[in-house]
Protein backbone atom coordinates (compact mmCIF):
# COMPACT_ATOMS: atom_id res chain seq x y z
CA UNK A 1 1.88 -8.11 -23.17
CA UNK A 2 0.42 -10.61 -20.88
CA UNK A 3 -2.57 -10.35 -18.77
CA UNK A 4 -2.58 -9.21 -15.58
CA UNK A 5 -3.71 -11.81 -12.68
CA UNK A 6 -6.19 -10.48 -9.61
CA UNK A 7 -6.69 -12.87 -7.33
CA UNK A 8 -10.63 -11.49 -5.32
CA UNK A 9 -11.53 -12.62 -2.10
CA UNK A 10 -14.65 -12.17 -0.74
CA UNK A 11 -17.89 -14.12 0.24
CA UNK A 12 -20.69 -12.44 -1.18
CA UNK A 13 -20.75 -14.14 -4.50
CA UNK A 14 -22.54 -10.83 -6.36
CA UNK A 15 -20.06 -8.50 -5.28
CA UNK A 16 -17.36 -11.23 -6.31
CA UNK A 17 -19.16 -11.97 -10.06
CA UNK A 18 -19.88 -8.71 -10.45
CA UNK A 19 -15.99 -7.85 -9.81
CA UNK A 20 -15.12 -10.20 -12.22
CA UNK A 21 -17.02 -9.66 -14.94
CA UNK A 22 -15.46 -6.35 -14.93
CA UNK A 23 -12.06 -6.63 -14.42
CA UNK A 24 -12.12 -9.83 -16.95
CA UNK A 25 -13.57 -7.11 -19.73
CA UNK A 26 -10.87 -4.66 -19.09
CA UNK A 27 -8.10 -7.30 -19.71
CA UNK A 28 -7.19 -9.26 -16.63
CA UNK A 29 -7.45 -12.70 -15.04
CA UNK A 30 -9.24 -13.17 -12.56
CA UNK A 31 -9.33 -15.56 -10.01
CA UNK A 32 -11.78 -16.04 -6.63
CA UNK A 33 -12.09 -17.00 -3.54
CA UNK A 34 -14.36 -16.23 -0.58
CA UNK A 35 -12.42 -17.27 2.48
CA UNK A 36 -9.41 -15.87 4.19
CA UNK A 37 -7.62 -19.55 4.19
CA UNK A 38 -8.40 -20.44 0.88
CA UNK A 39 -7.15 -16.78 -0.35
CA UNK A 40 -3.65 -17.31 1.51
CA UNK A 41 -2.88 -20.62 -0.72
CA UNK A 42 -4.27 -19.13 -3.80
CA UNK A 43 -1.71 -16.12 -3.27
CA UNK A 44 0.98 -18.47 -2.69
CA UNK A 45 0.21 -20.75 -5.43
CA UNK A 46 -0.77 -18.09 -7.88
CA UNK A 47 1.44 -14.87 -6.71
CA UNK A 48 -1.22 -12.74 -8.52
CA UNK A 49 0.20 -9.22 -9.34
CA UNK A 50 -3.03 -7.58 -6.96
CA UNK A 51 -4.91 -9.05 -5.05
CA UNK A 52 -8.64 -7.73 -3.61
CA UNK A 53 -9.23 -8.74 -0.49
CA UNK A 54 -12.76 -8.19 1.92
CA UNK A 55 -11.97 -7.41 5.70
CA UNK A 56 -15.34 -9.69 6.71
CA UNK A 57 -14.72 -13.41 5.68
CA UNK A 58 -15.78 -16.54 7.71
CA UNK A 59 -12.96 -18.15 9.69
CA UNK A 60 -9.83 -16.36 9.15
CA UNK A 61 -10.80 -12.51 8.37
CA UNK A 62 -8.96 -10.24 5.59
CA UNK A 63 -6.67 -8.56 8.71
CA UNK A 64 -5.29 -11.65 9.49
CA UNK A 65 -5.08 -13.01 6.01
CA UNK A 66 -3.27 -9.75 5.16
CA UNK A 67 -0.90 -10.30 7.86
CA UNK A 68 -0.37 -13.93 6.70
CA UNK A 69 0.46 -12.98 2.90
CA UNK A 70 2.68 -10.14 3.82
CA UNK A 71 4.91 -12.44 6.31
CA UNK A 72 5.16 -14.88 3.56
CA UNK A 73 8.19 -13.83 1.51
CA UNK A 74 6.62 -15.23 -1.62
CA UNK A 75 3.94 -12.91 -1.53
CA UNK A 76 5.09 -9.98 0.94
CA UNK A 77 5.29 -7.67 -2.32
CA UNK A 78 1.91 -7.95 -3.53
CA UNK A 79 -0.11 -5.02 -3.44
CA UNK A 80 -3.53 -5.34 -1.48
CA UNK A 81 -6.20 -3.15 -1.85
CA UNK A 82 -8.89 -4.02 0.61
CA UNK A 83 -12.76 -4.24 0.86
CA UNK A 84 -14.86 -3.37 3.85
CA UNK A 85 -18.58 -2.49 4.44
CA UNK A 86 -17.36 -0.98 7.52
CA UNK A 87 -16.91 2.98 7.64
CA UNK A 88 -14.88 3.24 10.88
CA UNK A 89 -11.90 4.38 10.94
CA UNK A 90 -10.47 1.54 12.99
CA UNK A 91 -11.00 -1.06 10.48
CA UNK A 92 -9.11 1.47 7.45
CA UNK A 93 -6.12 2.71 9.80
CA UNK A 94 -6.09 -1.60 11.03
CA UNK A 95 -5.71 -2.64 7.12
CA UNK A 96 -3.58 -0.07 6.37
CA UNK A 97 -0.82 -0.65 9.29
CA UNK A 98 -1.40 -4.64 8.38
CA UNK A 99 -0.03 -3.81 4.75
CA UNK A 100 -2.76 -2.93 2.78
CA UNK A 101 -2.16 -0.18 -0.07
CA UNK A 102 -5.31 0.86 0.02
CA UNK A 103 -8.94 0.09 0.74
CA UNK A 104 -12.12 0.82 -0.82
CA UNK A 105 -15.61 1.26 1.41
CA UNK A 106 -18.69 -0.64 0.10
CA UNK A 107 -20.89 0.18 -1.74
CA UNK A 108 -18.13 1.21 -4.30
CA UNK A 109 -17.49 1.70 -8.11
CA UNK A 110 -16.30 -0.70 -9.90
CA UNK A 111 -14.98 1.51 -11.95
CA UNK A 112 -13.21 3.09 -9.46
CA UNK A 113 -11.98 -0.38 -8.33
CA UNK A 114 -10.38 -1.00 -11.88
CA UNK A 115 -8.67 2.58 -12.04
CA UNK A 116 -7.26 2.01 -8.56
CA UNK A 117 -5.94 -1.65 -9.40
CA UNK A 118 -4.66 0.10 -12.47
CA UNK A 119 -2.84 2.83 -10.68
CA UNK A 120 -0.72 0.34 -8.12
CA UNK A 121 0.03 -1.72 -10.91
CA UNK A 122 1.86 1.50 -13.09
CA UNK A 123 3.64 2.12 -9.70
CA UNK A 124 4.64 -1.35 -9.28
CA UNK A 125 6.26 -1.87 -12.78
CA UNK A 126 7.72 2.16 -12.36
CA UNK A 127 10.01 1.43 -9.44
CA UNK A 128 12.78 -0.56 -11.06
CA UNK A 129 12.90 2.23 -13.91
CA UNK A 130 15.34 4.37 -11.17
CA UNK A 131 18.57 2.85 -10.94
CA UNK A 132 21.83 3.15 -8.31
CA UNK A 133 20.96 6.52 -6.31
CA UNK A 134 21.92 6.82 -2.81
CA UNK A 135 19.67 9.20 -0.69
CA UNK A 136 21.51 9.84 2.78
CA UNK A 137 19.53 12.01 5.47
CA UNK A 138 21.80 12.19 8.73
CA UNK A 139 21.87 8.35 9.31
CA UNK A 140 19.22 7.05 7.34
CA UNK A 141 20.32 5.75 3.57
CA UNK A 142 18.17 4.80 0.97
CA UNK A 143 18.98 2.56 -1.95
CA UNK A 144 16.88 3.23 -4.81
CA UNK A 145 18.09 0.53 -6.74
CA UNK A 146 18.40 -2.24 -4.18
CA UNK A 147 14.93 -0.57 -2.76
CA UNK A 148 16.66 -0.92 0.86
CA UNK A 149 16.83 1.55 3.44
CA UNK A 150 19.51 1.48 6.00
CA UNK A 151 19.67 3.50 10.02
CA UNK A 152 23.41 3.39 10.95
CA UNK A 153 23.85 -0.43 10.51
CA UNK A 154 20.45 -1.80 10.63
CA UNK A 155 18.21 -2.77 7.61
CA UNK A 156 14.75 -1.02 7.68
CA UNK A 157 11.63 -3.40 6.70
CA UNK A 158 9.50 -1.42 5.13
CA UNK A 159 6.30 -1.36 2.29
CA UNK A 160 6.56 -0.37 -0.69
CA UNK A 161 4.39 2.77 -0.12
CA UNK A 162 6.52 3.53 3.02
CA UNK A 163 10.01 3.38 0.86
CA UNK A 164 8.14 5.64 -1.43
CA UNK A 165 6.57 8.27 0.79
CA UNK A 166 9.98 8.24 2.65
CA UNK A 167 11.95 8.65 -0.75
CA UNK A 168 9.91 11.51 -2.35
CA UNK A 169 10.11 13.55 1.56
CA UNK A 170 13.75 13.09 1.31
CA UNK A 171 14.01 14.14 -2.21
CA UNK A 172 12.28 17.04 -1.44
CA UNK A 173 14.34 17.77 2.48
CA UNK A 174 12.96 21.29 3.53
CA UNK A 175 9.86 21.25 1.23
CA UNK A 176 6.66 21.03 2.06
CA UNK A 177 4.46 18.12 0.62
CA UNK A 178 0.72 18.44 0.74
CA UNK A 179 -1.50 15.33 1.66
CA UNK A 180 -2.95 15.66 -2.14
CA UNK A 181 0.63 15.32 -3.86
CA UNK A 182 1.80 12.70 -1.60
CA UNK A 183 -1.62 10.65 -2.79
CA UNK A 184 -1.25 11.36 -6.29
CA UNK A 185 2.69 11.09 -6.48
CA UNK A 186 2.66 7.53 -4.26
CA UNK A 187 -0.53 5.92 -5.28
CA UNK A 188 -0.61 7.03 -8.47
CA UNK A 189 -4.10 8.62 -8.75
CA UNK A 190 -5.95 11.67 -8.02
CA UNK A 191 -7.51 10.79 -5.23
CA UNK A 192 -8.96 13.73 -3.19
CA UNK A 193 -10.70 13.10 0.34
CA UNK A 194 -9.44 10.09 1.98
CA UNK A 195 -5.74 11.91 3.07
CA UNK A 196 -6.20 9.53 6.25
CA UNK A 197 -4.40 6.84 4.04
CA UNK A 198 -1.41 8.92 3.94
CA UNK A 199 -1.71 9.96 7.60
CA UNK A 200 -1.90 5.99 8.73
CA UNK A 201 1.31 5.45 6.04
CA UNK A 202 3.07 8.27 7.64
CA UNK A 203 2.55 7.18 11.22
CA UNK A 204 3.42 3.31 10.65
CA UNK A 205 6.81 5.09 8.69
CA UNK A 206 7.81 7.20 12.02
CA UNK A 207 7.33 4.24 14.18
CA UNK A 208 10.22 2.61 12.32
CA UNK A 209 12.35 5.38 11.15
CA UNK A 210 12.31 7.71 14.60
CA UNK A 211 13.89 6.79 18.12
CA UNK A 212 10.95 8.37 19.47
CA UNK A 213 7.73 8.64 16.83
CA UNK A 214 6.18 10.69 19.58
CA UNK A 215 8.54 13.64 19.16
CA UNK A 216 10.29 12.68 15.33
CA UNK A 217 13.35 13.93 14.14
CA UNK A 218 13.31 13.60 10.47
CA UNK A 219 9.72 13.85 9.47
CA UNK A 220 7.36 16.94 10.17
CA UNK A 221 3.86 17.53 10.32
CA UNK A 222 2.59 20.06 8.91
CA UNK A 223 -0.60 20.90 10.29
CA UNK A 224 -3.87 21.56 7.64
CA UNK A 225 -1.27 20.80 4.59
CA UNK A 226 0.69 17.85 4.78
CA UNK A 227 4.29 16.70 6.18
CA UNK A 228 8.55 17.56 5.31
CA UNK A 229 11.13 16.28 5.67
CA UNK A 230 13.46 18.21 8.07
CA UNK A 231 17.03 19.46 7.01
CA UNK A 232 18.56 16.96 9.47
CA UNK A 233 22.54 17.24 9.72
């Protein structure tokens, strides 16, 4: 099986080495960078299969090198987990809408870090396994196989981690999903606490799926537990 490729971007060299040194011990090739311009050519030239990417780098910043490497078609399916020393909320729910999959708050654990690249990468190689099924809710229809979601006659652009959360709430119309399941099921780890990630996920997904996100149609909040899909006719 051949090694996995991580392309790291960030400029404090310890955190970076340190990164590394890990990941290259647990099987994978690493590469570095600690700029935001020099991390959108590696991308390009490289297409790692994950890439680790600080919010705080000199000249362009990780928000704007996010947005950059998911416009570019080459590299618009990578996953991105993101690095910030920042604990606001702004900065998370900012990476998150940009296309991030996920983030991680410094000071973190690396070995946290490798069980989260770890995780993406299992639900990245899982989603071809699920071929031709058609999901239709009212006028929304998603292709599983084609990974394509159509409203009436326009074509949907969504993440990865939005096709998903939308495909397991339609799977399940009528049921209630907790926060928890929807982390564990979509990101592929048990990871209790931080439900905001779904929350920011679930908003960005309204905003393209619902007429009006403000007062949605097909998906449901379910206040203290989580969100459903409605039985829309």
């Amino acid at each position: 099986m051949s090694r996995k490729k991580v392309l790291v971007v960030d400029d404090e060299q310890h955190i970076v080495e340190l990164i590394q040194f890990n990941l290259e011990n647990s099987g994978f090739d690493v590469t570095t960078s600690d700029n935001g311009e020099d991390a959108i050519r590696l991308a390009v030239e490289e297409v790692p299969d994950v890439i680790i990417l600080d919010l705080m780098l000199p000249g362009i910043d990780g928000f704007e090198a996010c947005k950059k490497i998911r416009n570019n078609e080459k590299t618009s399916k990578i996953p991105i987990i993101m690095l910030t020393a920042k604990s606001e909320e702004t900065d998370k729910v900012l990476g998150l809408e940009l296309g991030a999959d996920d983030y991680l708050t410094k000071p973190f654990s690396v070995r946290e870090l490798t069980a989260r690249i770890k995780a993406v990468l299992r639900r990245f190689e899982e989603v071809p396994k699920e071929v031709g099924k058609i999901i239709k809710v009212h006028d929304i229809v998603i292709d599983t196989e084609k990974h394509e979601v159509m409203k009436g006659s326009k074509v949907l652009e969504l993440t990865l981690k939005e096709f998903e959360l939308l495909k397991i709430l339609a799977e399940n119309r009528g049921k209630v999903l907790s926060r928890n399941l929807l982390l564990d099921e979509v990101w592929g780890y048990d990871y209790f606490g931080e439900t905001r990630t779904v929350d920011v996920h679930i908003r960005h997904l309204r905003k393209k799926i619902e007429d009006n996100d403000r007062h949605p149609v097909y998906i449901e909040t379910i206040r203290g537990i989580g969100y459903k899909m409605k039985q829309v006719k």
